[in-house]
PDB file of N, CA and C in Angstrom:
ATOM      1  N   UNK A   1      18.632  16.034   7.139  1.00  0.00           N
ATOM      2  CA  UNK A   1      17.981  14.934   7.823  1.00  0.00           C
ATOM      3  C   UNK A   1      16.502  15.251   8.084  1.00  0.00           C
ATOM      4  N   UNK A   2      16.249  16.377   8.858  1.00  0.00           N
ATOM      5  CA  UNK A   2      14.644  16.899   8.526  1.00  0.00           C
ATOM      6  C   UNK A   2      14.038  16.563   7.392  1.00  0.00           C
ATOM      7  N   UNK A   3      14.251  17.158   6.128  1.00  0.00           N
ATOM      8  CA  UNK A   3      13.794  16.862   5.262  1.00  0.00           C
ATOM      9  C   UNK A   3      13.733  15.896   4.881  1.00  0.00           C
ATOM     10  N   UNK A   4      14.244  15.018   4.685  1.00  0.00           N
ATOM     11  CA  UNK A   4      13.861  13.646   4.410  1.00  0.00           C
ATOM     12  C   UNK A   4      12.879  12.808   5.242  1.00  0.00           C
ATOM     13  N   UNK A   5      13.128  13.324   6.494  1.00  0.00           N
ATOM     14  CA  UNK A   5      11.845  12.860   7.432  1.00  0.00           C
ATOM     15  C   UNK A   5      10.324  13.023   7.237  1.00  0.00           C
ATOM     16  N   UNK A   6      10.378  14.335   6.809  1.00  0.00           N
ATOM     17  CA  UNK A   6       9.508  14.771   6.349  1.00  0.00           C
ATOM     18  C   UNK A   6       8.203  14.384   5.386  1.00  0.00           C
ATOM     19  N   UNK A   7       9.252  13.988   4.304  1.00  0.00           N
ATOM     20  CA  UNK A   7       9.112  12.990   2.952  1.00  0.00           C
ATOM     21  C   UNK A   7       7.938  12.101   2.988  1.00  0.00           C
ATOM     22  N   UNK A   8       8.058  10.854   3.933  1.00  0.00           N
ATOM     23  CA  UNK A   8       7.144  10.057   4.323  1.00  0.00           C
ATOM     24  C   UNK A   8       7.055   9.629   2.691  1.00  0.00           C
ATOM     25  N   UNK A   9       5.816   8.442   2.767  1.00  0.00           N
ATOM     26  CA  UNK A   9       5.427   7.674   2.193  1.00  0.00           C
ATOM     27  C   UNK A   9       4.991   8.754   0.977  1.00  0.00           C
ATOM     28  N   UNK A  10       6.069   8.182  -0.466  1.00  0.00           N
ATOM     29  CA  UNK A  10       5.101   9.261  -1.558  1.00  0.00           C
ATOM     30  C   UNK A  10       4.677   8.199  -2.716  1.00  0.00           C
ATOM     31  N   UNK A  11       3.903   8.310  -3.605  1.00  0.00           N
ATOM     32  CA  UNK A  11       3.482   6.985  -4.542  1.00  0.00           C
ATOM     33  C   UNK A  11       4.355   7.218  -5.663  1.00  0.00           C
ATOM     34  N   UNK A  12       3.856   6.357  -6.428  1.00  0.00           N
ATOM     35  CA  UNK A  12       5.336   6.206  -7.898  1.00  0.00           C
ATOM     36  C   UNK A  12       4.535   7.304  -9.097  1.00  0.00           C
ATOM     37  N   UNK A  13       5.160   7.418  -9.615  1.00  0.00           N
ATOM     38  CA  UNK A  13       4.910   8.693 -10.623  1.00  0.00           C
ATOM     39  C   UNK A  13       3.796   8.506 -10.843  1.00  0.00           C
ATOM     40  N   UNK A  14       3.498   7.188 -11.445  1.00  0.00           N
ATOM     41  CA  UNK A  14       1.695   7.200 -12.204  1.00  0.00           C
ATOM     42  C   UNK A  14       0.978   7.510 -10.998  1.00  0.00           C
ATOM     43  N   UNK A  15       1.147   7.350  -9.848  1.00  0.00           N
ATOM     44  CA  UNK A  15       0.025   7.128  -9.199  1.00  0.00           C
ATOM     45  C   UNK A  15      -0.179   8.957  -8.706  1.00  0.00           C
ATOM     46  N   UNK A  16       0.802   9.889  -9.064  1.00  0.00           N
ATOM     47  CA  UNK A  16       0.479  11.129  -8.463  1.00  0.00           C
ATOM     48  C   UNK A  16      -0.626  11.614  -8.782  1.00  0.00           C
ATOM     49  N   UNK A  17      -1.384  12.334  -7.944  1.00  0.00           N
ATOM     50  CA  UNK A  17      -2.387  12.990  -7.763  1.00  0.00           C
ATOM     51  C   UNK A  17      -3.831  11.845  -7.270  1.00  0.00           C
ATOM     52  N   UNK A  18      -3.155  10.475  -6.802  1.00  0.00           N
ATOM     53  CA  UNK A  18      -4.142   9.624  -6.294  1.00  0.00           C
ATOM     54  C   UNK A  18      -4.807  10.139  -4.973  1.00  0.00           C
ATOM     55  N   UNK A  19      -5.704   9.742  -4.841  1.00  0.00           N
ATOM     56  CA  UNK A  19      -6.268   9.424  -3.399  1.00  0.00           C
ATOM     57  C   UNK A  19      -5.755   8.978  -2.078  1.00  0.00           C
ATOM     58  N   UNK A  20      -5.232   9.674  -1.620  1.00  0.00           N
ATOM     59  CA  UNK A  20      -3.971   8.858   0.170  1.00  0.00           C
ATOM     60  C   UNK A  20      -5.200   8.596   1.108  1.00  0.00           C
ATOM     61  N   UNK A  21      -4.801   7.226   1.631  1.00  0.00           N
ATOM     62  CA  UNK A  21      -5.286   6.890   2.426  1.00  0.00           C
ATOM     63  C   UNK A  21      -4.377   6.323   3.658  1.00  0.00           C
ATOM     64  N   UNK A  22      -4.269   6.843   4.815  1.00  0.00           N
ATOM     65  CA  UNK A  22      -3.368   6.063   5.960  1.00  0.00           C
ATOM     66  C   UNK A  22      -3.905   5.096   7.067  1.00  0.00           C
ATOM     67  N   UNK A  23      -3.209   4.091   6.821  1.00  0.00           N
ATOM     68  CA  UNK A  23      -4.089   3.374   7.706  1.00  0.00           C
ATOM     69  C   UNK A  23      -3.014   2.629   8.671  1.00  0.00           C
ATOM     70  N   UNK A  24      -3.695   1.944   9.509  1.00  0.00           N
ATOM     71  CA  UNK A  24      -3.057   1.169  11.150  1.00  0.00           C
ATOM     72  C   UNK A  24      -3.432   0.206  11.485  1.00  0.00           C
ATOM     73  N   UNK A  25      -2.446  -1.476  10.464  1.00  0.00           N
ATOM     74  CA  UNK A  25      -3.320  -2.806  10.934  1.00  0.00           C
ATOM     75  C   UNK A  25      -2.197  -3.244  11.846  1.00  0.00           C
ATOM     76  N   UNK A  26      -2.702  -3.940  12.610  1.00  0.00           N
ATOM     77  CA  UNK A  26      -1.791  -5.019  13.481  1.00  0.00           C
ATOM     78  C   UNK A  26      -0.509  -3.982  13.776  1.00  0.00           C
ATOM     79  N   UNK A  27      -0.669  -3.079  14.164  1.00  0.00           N
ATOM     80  CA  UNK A  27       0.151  -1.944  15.132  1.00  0.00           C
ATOM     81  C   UNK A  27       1.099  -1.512  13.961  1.00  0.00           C
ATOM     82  N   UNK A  28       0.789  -1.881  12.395  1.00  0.00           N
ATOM     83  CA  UNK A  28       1.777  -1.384  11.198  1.00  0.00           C
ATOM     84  C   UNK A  28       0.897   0.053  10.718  1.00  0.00           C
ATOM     85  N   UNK A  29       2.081   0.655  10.246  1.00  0.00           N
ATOM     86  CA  UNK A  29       1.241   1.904   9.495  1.00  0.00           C
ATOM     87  C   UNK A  29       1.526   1.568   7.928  1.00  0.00           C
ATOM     88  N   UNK A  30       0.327   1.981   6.739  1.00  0.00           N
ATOM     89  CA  UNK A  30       0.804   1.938   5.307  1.00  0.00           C
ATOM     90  C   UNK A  30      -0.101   2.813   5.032  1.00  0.00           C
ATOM     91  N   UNK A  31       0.156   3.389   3.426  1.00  0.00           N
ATOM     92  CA  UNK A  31      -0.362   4.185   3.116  1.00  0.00           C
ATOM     93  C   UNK A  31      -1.033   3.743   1.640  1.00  0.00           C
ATOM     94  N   UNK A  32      -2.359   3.480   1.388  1.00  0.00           N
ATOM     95  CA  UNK A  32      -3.085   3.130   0.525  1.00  0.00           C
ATOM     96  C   UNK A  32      -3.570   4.562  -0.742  1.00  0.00           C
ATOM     97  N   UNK A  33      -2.650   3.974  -1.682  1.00  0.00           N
ATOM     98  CA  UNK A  33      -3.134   5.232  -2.920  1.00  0.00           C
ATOM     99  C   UNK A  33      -4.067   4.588  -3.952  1.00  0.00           C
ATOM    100  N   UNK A  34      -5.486   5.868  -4.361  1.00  0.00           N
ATOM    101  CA  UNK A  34      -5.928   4.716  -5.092  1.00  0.00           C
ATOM    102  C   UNK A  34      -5.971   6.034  -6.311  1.00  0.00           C
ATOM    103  N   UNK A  35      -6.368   5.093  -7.708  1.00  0.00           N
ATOM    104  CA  UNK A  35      -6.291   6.446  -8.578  1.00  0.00           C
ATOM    105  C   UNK A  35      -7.019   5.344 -10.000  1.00  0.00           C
ATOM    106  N   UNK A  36      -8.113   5.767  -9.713  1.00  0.00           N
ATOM    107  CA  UNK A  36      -9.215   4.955 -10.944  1.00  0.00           C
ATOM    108  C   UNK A  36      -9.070   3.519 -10.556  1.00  0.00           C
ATOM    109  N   UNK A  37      -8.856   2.889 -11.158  1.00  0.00           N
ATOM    110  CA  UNK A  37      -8.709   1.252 -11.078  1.00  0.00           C
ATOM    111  C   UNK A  37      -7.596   0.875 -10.355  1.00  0.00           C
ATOM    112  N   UNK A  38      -6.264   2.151 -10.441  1.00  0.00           N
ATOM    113  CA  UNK A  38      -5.293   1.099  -9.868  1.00  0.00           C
ATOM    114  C   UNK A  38      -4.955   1.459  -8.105  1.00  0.00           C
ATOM    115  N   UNK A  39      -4.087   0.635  -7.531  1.00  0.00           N
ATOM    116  CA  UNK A  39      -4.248   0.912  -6.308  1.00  0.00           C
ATOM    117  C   UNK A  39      -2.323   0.836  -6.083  1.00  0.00           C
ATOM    118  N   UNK A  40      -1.989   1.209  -4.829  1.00  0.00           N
ATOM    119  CA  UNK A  40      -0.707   1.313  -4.453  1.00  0.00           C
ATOM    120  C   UNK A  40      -0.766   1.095  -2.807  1.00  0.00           C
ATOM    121  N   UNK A  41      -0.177   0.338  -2.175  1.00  0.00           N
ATOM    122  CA  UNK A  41       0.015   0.060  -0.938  1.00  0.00           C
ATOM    123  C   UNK A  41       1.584   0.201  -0.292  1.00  0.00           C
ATOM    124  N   UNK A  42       2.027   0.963   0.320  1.00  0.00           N
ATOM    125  CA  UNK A  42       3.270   1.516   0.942  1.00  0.00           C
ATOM    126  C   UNK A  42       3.484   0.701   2.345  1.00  0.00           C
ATOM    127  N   UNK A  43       4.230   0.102   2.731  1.00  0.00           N
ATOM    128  CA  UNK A  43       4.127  -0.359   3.975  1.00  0.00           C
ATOM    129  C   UNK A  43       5.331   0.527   4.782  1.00  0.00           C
ATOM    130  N   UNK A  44       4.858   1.460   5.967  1.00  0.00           N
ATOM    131  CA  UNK A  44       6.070   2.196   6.023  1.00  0.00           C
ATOM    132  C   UNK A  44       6.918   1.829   7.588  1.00  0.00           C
ATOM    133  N   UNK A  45       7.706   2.206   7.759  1.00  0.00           N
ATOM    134  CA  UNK A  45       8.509   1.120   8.875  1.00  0.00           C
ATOM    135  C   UNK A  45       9.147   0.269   8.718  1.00  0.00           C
ATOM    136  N   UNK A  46      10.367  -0.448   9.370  1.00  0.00           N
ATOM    137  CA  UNK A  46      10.977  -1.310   9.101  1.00  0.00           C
ATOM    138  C   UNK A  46      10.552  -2.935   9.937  1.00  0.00           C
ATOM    139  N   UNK A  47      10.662  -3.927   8.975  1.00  0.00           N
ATOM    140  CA  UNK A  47      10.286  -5.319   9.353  1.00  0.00           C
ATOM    141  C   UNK A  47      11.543  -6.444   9.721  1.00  0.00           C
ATOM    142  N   UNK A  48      10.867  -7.096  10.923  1.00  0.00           N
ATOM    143  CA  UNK A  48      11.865  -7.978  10.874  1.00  0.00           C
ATOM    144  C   UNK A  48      11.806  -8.998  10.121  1.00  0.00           C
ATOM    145  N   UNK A  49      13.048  -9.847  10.222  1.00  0.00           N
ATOM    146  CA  UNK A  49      12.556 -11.426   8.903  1.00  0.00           C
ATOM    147  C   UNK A  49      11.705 -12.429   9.820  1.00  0.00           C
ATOM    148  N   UNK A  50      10.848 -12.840   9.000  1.00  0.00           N
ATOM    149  CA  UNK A  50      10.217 -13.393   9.441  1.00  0.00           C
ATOM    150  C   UNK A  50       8.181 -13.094   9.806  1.00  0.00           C
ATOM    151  N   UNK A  51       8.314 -11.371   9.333  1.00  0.00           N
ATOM    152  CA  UNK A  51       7.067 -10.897   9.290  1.00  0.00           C
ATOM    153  C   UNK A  51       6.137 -10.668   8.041  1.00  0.00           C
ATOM    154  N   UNK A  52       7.552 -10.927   6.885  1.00  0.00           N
ATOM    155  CA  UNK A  52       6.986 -10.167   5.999  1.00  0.00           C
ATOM    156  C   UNK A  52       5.951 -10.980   5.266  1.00  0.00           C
ATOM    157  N   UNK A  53       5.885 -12.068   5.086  1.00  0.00           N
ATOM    158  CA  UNK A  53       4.684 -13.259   5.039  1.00  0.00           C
ATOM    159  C   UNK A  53       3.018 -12.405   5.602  1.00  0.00           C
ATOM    160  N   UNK A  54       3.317 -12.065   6.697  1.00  0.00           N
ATOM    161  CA  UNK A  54       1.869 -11.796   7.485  1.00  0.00           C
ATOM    162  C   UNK A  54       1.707 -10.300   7.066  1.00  0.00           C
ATOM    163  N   UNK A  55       2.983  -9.530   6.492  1.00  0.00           N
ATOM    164  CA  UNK A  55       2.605  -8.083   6.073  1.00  0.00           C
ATOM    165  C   UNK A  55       1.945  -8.319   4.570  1.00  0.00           C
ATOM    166  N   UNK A  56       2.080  -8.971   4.214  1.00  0.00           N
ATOM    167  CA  UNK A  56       2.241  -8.778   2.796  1.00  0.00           C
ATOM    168  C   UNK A  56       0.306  -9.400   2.747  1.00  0.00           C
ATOM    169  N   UNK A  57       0.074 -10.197   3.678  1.00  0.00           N
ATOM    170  CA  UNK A  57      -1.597 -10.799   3.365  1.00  0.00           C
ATOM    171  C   UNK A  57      -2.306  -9.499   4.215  1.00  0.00           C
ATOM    172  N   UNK A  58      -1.430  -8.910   5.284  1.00  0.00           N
ATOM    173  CA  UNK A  58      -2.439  -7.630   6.032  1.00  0.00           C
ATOM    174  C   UNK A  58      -2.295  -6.522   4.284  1.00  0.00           C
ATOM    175  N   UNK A  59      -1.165  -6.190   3.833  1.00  0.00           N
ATOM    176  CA  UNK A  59      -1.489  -4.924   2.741  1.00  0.00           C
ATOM    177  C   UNK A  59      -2.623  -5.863   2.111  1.00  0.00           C
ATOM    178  N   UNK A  60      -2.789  -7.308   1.446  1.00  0.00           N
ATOM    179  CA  UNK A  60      -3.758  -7.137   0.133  1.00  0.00           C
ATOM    180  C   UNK A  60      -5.280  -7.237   0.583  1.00  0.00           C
ATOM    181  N   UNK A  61      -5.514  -7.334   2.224  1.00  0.00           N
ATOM    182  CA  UNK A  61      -6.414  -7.191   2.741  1.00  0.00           C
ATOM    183  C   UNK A  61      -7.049  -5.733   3.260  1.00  0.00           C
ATOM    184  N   UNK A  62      -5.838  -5.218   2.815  1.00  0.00           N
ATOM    185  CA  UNK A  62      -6.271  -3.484   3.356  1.00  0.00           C
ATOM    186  C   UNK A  62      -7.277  -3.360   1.807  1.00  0.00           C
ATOM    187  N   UNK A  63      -6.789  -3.460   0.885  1.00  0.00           N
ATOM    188  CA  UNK A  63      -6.907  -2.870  -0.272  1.00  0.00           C
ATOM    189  C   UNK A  63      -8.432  -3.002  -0.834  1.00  0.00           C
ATOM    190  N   UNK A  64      -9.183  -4.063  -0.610  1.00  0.00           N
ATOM    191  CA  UNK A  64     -11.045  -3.858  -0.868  1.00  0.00           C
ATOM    192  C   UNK A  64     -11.202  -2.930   0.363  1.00  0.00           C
ATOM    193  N   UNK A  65     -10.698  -3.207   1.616  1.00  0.00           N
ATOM    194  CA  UNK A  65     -11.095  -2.393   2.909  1.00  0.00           C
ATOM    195  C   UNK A  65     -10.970  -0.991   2.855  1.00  0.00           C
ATOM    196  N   UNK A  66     -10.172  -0.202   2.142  1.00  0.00           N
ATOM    197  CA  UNK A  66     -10.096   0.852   1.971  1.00  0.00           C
ATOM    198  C   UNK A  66     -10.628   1.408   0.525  1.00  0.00           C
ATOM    199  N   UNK A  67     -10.483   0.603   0.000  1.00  0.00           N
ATOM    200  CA  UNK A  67     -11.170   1.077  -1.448  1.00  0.00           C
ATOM    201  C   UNK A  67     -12.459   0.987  -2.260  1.00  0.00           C
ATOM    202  N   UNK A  68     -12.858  -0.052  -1.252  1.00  0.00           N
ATOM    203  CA  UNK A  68     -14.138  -0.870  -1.727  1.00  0.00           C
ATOM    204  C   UNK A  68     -14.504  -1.278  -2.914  1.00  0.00           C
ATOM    205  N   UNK A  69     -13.164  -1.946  -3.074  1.00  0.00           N
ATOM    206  CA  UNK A  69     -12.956  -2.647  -4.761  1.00  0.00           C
ATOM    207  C   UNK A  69     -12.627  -3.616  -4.643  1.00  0.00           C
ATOM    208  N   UNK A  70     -12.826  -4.981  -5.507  1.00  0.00           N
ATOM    209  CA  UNK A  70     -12.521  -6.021  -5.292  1.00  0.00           C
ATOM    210  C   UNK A  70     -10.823  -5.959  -6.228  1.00  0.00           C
ATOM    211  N   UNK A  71      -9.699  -6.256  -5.722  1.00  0.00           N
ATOM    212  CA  UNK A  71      -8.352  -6.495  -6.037  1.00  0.00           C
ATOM    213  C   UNK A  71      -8.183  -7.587  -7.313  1.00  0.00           C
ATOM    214  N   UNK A  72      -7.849  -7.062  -8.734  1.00  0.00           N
ATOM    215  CA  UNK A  72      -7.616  -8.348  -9.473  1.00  0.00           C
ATOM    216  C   UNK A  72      -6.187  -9.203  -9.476  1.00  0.00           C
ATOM    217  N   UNK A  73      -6.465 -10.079  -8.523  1.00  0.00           N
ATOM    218  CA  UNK A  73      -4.999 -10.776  -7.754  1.00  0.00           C
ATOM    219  C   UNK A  73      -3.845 -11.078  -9.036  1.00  0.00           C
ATOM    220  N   UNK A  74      -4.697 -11.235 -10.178  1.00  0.00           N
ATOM    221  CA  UNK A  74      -2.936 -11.625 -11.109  1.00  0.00           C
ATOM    222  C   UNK A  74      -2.679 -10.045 -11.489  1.00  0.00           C
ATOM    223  N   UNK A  75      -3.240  -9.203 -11.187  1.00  0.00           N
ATOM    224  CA  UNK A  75      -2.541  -7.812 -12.191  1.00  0.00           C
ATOM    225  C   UNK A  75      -1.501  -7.484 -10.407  1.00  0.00           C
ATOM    226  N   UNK A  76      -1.365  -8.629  -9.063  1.00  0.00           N
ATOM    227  CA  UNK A  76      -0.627  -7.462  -8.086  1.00  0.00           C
ATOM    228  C   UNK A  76       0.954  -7.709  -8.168  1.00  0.00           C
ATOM    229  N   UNK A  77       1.642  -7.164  -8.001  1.00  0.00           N
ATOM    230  CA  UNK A  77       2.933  -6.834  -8.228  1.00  0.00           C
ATOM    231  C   UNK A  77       3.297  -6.301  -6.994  1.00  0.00           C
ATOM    232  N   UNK A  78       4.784  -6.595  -6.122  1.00  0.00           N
ATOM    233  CA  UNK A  78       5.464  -6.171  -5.398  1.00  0.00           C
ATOM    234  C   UNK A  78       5.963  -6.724  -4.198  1.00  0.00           C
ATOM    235  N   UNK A  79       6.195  -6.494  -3.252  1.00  0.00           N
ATOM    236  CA  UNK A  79       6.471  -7.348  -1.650  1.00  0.00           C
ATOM    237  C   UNK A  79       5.896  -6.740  -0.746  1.00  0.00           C
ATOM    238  N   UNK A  80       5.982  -6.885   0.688  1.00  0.00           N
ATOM    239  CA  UNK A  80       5.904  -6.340   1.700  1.00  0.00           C
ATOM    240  C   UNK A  80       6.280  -5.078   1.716  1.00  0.00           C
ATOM    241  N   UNK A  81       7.349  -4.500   1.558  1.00  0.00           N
ATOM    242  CA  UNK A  81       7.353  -2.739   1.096  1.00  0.00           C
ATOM    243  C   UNK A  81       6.340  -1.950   0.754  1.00  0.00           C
ATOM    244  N   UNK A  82       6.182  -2.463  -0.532  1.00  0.00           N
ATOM    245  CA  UNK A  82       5.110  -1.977  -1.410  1.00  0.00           C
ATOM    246  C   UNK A  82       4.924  -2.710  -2.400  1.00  0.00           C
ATOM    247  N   UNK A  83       3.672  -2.326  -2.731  1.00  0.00           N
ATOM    248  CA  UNK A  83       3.068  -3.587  -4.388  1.00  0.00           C
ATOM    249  C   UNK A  83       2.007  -2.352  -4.347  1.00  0.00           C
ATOM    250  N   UNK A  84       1.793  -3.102  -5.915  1.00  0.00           N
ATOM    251  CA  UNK A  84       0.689  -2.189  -6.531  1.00  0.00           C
ATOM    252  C   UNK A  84      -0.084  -3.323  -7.379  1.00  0.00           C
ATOM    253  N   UNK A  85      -1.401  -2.834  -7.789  1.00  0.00           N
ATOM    254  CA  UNK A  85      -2.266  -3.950  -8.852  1.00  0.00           C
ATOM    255  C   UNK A  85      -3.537  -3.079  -9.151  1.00  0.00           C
ATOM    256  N   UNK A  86      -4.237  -3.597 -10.096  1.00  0.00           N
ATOM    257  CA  UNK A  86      -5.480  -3.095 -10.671  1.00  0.00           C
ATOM    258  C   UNK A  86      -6.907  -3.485  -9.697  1.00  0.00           C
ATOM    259  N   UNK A  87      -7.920  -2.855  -9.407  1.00  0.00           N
ATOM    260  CA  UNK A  87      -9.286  -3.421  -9.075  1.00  0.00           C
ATOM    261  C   UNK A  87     -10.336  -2.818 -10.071  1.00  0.00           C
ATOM    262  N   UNK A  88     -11.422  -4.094  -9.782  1.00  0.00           N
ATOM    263  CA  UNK A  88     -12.818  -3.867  -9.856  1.00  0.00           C
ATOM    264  C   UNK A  88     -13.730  -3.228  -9.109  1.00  0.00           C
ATOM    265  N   UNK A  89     -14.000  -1.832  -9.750  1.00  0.00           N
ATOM    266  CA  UNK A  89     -15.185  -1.811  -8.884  1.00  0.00           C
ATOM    267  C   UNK A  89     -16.635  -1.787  -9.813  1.00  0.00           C
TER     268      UNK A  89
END
């Protein structure tokens, strides 16, 4: 059980050896990976129904904010959990 606690937020294979970034919007924690163009957003914690609408516009708003890239909205992929997509910088 430790160990798995431990674990925390890790990115998907491509994205290893990205850039971690942790961040704290609207009292949520996620963890922003960036790695050349592409980006990865982790939302970590559990949601009730009914939030995941407002999580899902706080992650694609983290993502220029932390990266200072503009997000190319048709390459994003995923839900409130996590999604991933390509930017411009």
């Amino acid at each position: 059980m430790i160990f798995l606690a431990a674990c925390g937020a890790q990115p998907t294979p491509t994205m290893f050896g990205a850039q971690r970034t942790d961040v704290t919007r609207s009292g949520r924690h996620y963890v922003v990976y960036q790695k050349g163009n592409a980006v990865e957003v982790i939302r970590l914690g559990y949601a009730h129904r009914g939030e995941h609408q407002q999580i899902r516009a706080d992650m694609i708003a983290l993502i220029p904010q932390v990266t200072g890239c503009k997000l190319r909205e048709t390459s994003l992929q995923g839900d409130s959990g996590e999604m991933r997509g390509l930017l411009t910088c």
